[in-house]
C-alpha atoms as a PDB file:
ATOM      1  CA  UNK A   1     -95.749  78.575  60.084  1.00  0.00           C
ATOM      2  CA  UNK A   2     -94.964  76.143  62.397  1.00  0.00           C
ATOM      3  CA  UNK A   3     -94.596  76.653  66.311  1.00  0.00           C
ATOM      4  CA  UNK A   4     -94.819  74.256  69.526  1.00  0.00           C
ATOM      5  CA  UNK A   5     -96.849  75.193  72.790  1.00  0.00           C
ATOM      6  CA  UNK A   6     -93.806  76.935  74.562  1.00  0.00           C
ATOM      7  CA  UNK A   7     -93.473  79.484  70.766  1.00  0.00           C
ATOM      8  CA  UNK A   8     -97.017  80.305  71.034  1.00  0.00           C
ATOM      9  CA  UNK A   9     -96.552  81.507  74.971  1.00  0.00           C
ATOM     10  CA  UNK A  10     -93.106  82.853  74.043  1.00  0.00           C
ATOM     11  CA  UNK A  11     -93.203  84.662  70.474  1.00  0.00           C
ATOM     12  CA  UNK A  12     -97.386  85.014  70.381  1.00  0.00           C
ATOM     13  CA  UNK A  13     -97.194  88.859  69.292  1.00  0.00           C
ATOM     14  CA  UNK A  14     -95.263  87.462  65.924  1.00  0.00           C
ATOM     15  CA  UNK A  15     -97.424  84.443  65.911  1.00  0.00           C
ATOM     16  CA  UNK A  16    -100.514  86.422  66.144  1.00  0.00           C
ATOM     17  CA  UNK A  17     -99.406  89.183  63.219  1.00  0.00           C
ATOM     18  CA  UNK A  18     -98.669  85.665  61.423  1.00  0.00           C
ATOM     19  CA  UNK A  19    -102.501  84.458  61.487  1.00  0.00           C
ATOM     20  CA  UNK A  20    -104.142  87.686  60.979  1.00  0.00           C
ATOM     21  CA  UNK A  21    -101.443  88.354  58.022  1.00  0.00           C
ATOM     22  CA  UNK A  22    -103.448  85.074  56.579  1.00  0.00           C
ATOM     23  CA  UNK A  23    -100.568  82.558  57.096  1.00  0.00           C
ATOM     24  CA  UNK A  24    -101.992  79.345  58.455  1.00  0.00           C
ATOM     25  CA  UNK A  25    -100.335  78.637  61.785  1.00  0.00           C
ATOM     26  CA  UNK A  26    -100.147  75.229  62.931  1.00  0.00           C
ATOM     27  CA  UNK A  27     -99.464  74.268  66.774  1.00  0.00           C
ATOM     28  CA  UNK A  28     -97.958  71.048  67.413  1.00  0.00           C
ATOM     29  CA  UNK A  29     -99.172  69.523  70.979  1.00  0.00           C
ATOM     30  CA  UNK A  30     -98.892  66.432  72.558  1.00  0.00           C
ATOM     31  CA  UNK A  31    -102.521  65.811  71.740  1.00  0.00           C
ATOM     32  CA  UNK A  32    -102.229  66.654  67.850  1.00  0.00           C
ATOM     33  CA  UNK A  33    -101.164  69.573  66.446  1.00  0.00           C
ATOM     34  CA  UNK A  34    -103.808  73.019  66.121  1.00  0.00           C
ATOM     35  CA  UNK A  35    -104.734  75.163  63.436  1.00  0.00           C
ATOM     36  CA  UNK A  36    -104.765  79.048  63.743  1.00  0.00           C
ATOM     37  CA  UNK A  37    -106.278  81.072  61.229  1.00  0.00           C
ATOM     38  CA  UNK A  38    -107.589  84.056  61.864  1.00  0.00           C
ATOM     39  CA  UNK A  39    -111.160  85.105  60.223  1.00  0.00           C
ATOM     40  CA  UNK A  40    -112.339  88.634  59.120  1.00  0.00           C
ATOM     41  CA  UNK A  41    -114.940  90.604  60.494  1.00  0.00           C
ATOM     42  CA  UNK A  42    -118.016  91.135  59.058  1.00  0.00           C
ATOM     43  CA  UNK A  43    -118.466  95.155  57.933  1.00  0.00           C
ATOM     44  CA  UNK A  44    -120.148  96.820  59.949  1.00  0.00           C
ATOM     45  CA  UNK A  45    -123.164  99.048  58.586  1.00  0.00           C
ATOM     46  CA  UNK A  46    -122.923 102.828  59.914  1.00  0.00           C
ATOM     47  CA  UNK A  47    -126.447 102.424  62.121  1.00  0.00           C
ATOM     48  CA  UNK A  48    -124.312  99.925  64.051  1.00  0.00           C
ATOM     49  CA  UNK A  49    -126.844  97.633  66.372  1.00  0.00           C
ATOM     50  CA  UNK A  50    -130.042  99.568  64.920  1.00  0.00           C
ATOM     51  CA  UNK A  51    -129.446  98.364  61.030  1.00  0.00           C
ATOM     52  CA  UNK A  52    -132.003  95.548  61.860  1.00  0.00           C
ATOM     53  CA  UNK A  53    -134.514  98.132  62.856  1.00  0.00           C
ATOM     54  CA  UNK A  54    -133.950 101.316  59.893  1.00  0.00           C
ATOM     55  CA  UNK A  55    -134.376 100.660  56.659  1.00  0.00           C
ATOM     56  CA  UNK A  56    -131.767 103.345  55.023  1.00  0.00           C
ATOM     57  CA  UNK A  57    -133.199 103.093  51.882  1.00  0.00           C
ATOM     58  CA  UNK A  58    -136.817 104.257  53.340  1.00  0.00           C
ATOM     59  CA  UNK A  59    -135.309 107.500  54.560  1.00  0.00           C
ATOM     60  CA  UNK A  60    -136.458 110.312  52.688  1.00  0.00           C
ATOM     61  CA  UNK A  61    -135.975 114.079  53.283  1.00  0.00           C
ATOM     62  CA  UNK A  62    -139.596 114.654  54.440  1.00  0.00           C
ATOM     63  CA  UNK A  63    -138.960 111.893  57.601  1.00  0.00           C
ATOM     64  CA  UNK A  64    -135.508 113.091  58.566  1.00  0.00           C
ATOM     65  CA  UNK A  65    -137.102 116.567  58.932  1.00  0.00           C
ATOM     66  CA  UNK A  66    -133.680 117.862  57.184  1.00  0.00           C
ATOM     67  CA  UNK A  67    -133.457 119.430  53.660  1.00  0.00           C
ATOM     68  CA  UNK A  68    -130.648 120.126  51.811  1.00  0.00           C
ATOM     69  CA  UNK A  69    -130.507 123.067  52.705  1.00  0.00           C
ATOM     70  CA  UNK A  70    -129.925 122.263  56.434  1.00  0.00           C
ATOM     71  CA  UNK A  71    -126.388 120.618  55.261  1.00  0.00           C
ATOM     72  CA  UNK A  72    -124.718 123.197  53.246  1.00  0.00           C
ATOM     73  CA  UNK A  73    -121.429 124.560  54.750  1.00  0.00           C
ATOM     74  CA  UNK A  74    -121.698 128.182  56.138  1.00  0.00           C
ATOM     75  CA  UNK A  75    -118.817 130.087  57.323  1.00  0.00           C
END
């Protein structure tokens, strides 16, 4: 896709869908033209900001102080 400064301000909702849709986007300036492609997210672990500091392979039944037991369904 192709777009000049004024498209980007005017249509960037479409533009933006564009780039994260994987379509390279290319602004044409006075300057030289831009390049907008958008780049995915690393996946994020479920400790969040703490994966650096547990090791969830290390976790055993004995440290979480949980047994199965503790996690069946009653009703």
């Amino acid at each position: 896709m192709r777009a000049n400064v004024s498209e980007l301000l005017r249509n960037f909702p479409a533009i933006r869908r564009a780039a994260l849709a994987g379509e390279r986007v290319v602004i044409e300036t006075r300057e030289g033209n831009l390049v907008l492609t958008a780049e995915k997210p690393e996946p994020r672990t479920l400790f969040g900001a703490l994966s650096d500091s547990i090791d969830s392979k290390a976790l055993t039944e004995a440290e979480s102080g949980a047994s199965d037991e503790d996690w069946k369904a009653s009703l």
